[in-house]
Every structure is written in structure tokens, then in C-alpha cells.
Protein backbone atom coordinates (compact mmCIF):
# COMPACT_ATOMS: atom_id res chain seq x y z
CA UNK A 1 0.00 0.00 0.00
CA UNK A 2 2.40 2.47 1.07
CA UNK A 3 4.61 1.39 -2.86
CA UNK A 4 1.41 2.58 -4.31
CA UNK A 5 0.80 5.75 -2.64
CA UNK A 6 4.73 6.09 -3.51
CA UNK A 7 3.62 5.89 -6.98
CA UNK A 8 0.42 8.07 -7.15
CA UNK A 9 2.76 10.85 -5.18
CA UNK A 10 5.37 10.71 -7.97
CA UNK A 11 2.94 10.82 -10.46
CA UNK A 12 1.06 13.44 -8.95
CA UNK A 13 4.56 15.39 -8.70
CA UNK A 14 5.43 15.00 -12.57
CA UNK A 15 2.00 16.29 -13.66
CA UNK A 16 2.57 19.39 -11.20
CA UNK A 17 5.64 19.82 -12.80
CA UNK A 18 4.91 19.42 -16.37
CA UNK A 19 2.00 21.89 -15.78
CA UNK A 20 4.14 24.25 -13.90
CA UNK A 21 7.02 23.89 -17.04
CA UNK A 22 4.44 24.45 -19.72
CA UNK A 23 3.29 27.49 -17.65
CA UNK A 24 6.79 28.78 -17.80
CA UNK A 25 6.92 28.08 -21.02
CA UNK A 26 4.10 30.33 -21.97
CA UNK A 27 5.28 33.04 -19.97
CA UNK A 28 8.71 32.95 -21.64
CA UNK A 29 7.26 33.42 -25.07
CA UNK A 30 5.42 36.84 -23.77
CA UNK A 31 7.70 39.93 -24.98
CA UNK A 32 9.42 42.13 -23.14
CA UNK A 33 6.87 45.08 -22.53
CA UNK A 34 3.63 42.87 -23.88
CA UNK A 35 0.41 42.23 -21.72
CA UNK A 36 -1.60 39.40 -22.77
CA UNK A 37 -4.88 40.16 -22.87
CA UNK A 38 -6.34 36.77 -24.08
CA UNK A 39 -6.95 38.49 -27.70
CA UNK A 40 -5.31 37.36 -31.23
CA UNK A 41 -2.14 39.50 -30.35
CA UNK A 42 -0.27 40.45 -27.48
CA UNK A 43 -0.96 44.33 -26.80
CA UNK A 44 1.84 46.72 -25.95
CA UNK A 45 1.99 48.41 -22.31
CA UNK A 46 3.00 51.11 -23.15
CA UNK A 47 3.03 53.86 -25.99
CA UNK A 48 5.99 53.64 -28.64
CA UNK A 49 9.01 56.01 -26.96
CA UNK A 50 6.90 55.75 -23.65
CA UNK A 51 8.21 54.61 -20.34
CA UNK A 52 4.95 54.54 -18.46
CA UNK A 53 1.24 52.90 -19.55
CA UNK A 54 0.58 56.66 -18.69
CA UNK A 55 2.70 58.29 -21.16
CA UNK A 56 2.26 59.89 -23.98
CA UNK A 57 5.06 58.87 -26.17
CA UNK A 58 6.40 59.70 -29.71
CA UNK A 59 3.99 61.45 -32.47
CA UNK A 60 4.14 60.02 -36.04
CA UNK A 61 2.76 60.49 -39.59
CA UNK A 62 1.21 57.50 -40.90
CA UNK A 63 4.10 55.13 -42.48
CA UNK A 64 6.36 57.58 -41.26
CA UNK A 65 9.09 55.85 -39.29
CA UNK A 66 10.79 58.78 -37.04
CA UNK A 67 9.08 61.15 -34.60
CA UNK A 68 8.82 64.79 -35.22
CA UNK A 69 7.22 67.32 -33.33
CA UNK A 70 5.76 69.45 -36.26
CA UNK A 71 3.03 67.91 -38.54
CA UNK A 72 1.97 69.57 -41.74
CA UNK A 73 1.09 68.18 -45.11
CA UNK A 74 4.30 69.77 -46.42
CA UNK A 75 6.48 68.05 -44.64
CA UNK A 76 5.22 64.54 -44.54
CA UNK A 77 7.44 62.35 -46.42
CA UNK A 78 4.99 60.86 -48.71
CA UNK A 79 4.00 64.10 -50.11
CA UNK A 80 4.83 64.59 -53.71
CA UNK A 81 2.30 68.05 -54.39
CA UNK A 82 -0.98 69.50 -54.54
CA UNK A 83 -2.74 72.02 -52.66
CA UNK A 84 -5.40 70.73 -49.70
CA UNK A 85 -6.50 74.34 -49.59
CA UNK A 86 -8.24 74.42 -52.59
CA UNK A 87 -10.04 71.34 -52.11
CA UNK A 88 -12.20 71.93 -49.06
CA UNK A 89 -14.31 68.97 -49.84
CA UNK A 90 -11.82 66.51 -50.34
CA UNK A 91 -8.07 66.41 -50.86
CA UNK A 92 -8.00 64.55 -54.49
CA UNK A 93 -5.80 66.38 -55.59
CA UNK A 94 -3.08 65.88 -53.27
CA UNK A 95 -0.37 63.13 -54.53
CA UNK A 96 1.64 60.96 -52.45
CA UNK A 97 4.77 58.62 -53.26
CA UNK A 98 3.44 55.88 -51.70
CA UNK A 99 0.02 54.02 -50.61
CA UNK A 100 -2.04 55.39 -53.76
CA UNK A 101 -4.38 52.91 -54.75
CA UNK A 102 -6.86 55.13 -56.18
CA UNK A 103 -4.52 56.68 -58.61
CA UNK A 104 -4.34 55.31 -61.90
CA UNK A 105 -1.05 53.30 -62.67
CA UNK A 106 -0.31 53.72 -58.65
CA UNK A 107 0.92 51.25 -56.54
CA UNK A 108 -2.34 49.17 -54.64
CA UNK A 109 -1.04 49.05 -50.85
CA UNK A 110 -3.63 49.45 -48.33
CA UNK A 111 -1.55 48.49 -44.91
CA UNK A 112 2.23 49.40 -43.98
CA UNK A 113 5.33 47.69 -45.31
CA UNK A 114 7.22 46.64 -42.03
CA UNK A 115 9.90 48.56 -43.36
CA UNK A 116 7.35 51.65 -43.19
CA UNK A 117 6.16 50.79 -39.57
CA UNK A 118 7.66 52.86 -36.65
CA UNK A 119 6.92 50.11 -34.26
CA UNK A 120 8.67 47.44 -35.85
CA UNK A 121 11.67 50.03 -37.19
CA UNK A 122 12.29 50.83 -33.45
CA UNK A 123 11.32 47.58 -31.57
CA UNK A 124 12.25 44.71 -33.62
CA UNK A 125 10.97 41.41 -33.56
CA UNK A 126 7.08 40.31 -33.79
CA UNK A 127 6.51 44.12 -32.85
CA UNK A 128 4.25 46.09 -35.82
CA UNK A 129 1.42 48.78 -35.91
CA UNK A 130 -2.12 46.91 -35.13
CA UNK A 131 -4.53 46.43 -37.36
CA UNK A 132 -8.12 47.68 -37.93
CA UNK A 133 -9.53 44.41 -36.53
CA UNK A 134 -6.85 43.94 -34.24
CA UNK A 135 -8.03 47.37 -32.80
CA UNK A 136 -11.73 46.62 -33.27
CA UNK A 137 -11.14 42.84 -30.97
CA UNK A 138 -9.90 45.12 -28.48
CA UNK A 139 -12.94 47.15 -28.66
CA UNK A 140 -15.19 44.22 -28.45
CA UNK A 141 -13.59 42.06 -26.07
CA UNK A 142 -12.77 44.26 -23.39
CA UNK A 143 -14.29 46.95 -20.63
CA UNK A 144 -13.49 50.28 -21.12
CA UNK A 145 -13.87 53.12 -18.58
CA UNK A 146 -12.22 56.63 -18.40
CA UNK A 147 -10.06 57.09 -15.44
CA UNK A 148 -6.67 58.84 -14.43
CA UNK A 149 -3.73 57.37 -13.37
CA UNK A 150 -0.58 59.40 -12.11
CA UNK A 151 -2.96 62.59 -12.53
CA UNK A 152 -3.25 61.10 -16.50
CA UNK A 153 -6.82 60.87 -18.20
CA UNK A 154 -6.47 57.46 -19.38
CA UNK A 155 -8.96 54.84 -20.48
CA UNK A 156 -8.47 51.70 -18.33
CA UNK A 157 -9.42 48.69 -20.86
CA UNK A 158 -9.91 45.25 -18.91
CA UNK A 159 -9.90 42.15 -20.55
CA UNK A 160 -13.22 40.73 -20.64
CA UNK A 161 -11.26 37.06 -20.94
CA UNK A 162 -8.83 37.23 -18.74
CA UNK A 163 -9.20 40.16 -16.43
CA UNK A 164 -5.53 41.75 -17.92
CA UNK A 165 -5.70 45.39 -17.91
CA UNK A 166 -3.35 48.26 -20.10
CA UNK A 167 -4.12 51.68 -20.01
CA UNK A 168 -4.14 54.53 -23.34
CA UNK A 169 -3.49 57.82 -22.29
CA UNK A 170 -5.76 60.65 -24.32
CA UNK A 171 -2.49 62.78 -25.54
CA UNK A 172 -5.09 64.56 -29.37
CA UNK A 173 -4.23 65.05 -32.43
CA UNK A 174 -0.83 67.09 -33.47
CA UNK A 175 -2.13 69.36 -36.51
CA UNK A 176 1.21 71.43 -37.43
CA UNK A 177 3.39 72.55 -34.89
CA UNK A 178 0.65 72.31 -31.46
CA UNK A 179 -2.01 70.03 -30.48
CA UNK A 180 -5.32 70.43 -30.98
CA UNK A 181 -7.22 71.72 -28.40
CA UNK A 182 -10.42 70.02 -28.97
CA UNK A 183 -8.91 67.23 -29.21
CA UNK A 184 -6.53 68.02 -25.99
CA UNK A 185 -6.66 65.09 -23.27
CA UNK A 186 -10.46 64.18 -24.36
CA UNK A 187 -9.32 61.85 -27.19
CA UNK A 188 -6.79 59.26 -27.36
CA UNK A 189 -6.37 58.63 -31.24
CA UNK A 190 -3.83 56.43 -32.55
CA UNK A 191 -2.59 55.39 -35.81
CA UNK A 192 -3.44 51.76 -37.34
CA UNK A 193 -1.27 49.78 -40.09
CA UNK A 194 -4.21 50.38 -42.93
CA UNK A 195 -5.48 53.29 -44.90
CA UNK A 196 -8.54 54.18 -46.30
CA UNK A 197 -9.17 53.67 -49.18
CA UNK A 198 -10.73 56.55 -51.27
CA UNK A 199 -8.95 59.52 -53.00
CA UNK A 200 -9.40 60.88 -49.96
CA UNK A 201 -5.85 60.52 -48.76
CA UNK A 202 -6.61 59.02 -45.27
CA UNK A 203 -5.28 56.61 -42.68
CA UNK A 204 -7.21 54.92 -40.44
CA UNK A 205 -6.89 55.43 -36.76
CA UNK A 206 -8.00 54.27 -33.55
CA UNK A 207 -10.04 56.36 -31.56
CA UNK A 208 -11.18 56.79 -28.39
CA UNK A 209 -13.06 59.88 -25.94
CA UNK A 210 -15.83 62.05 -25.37
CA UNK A 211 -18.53 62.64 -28.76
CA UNK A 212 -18.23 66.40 -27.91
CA UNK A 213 -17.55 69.18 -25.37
CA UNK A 214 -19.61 68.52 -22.25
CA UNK A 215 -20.61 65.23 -23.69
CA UNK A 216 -19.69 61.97 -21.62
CA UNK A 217 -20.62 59.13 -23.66
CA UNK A 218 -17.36 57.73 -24.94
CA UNK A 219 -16.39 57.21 -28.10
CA UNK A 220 -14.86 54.08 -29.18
CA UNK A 221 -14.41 53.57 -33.40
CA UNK A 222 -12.03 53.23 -35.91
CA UNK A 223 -12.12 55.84 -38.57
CA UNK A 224 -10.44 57.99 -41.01
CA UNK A 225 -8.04 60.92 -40.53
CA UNK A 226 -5.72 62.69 -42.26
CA UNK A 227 -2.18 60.97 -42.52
CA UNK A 228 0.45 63.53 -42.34
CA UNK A 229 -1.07 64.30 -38.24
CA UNK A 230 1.02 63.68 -35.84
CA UNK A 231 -0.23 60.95 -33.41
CA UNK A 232 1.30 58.22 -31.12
CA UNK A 233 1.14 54.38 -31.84
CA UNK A 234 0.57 51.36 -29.38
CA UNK A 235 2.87 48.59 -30.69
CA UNK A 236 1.26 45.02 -30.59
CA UNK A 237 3.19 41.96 -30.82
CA UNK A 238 2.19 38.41 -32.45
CA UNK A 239 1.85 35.55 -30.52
């Protein structure tokens, strides 16, 4: 009897152990900097060039791939010429380099080269921009609710699978050389790895605040804005 509670005990012990190394195992493969959230992708704790989930981090153009603090048409890298002045009601006549797919003979890309993504440029890796529907899971599969942290406005966003929790900071939109003040710690809007497509000359972003002034329903969408802004990026990493 006392062989074969020898037995079960060793047993038992192996199991433990196996389950404890495949745990470890798991862990190990989580990056540096990632929170698993129990979604397709591991999400980023931080913003890219931030050091806290707080913080505010770099500003970018869309598919530009170093910060700047000054964000005009002008001076985005993709520009090639035309005038958005004199096209109030849409910018078709602005040309771009790059990521034209409604101009004729034009090249078809929709979503970032890696080579043209900031958060795989700087971080290396698995690390990349997220997606639309990468952005839209962690719409859907998560609790959101406005908070601060550090004296921050923040959104805290809670897993609704695993009970993880990161944090986006509300830092607006950069439109030349200052940020907007509508758009001043009441949105958090950040850039995603696809554009829209319409000669419209738009990237998509992720974002996230109040509808208006005064107004505390929240906004969370993905939608269009113009891609020479200046606004910060939350890295995700594959799994």
C-alpha cells in the first residue's frame, strides 16, 4: 500500500511539474513590454518612446518611421504636391509617393510595409502597428472606462477574458506645430497599419473619448483621418 501511494505521489509530482514547465513556457514566449490580454495578439503596455502605460510617447505620420514634433502636409514624407487648400471637400488632388491605390497606374497598398512601420523600425521582432480588426477585438472584447492614473486621463481597458488590464493615455491630435485643443486630453487617437481607401488621402486610426464638449458618452471607433497628423502608436506583438 504504502509502494502505491509512492507511486500516485510521484505521479502526482510530474503532472505538477509538467503543468508548472508548460506554464513557464508560456510566460517565456510573452515579450518584453507585452500584456496578454487573451486576444489574437499580445498588446503593448505602453506607448511607442513611452516609459509609463501613462505616457504619452512619440507622435508620427502614418508610415512615417521617425518622430517629429511638427506635422503639416508639407512636410510629410509621402508628399509629392498638390494644394489641400483648394479642395475643401476633399483632398484629391493631393499626390503621395506611396500608398495610392486610387490613382491610376499607382501602386495598390492598403496596410504598412514593415519597413514603413515605426513600431517594428524601433522595436524589432514580432513588434508592428495593429490592425483595424486587431483594434476593433480590443474594442469588443474588453471593458473600457475613463479614469486617471498618475494625474493622467487614461482609459483603463480590462480584458473581458482574462481580467488583464493596459491603459491609453488621451495625448489629441498634433495638426502642425501644437495640439489640438479640442482634441486636448479628451481623445486618445492612434494610428493603425491600414489606410482608407478613397482619393481621400486618409489613414485609419484608432479612436477613443468624449462625442463632444460637455458630452460623456465615450467614443470608441475606428475611422479615417488625415495621414500627415502627428499621433502616437501602441505597438502590438504576435503571438
Amino acid at each position: 500500500m504504502k509502494r502505491y501511494c509512492s507511486i500516485i505521489s510521484i505521479l502526482f509530482a510530474v503532472l505538477c511539474l509538467a503543468a508548472c514547465n508548460k506554464e513557464n513556457a508560456e510566460d517565456s514566449n510573452l515579450p518584453k513590454g507585452a500584456v496578454d490580454l487573451g486576444l489574437s495578439v499580445y498588446w503593448g503596455e505602453c506607448n511607442l518612446g513611452a516609459t509609463t502605460p501613462e505616457g504619452y510617447g512619440d507622435r508620427y505620420a502614418w508610415g512615417e518611421r521617425t518622430a517629429k514634433t511638427d506635422f503639416t502636409l508639407y512636410n510629410y514624407s509621402y508628399y509629392t504636391s498638390g494644394d489641400i487648400e483648394t479642395h475643401n471637400t476633399g483632398h484629391t488632388n493631393i499626390h503621395f509617393s506611396k500608398y495610392t491605390p486610387w490613382f491610376k497606374n499607382a501602386d495598390t497598398k492598403t496596410r504598412l510595409d514593415l519597413d514603413d512601420d515605426a513600431a517594428h523600425v524601433k522595436l524589432g521582432g514580432e513588434w508592428r502597428i495593429p490592425t483595424m480588426s486587431e483594434c476593433e477585438e480590443l474594442i469588443e472584447k474588453c471593458t473600457w472606462t475613463r479614469t486617471t492614473r498618475n494625474g493622467v486621463n487614461v482609459f483603463e481597458v480590462k480584458s473581458n477574458i482574462n481580467g488583464a488590464i493596459i491603459y491609453f493615455p488621451l495625448p489629441g491630435v498634433i495638426d502642425g506645430p501644437n495640439v489640438n485643443a479640442w482634441a486636448a486630453e479628451k481623445y486618445g487617437v492612434y494610428w493603425t497599419a491600414e489606410m482608407f481607401t478613397s482619393p481621400d488621402s486618409w489613414g485609419h486610426v484608432f479612436i477613443m473619448g468624449k462625442k463632444e464638449v460637455g458630452d460623456m458618452e465615450n467614443i470608441l471607433d475606428v475611422r479615417a483621418y488625415e495621414r500627415w497628423y502627428g499621433l502616437p502608436i501602441r505597438p502590438i506583438s504576435e503571438k
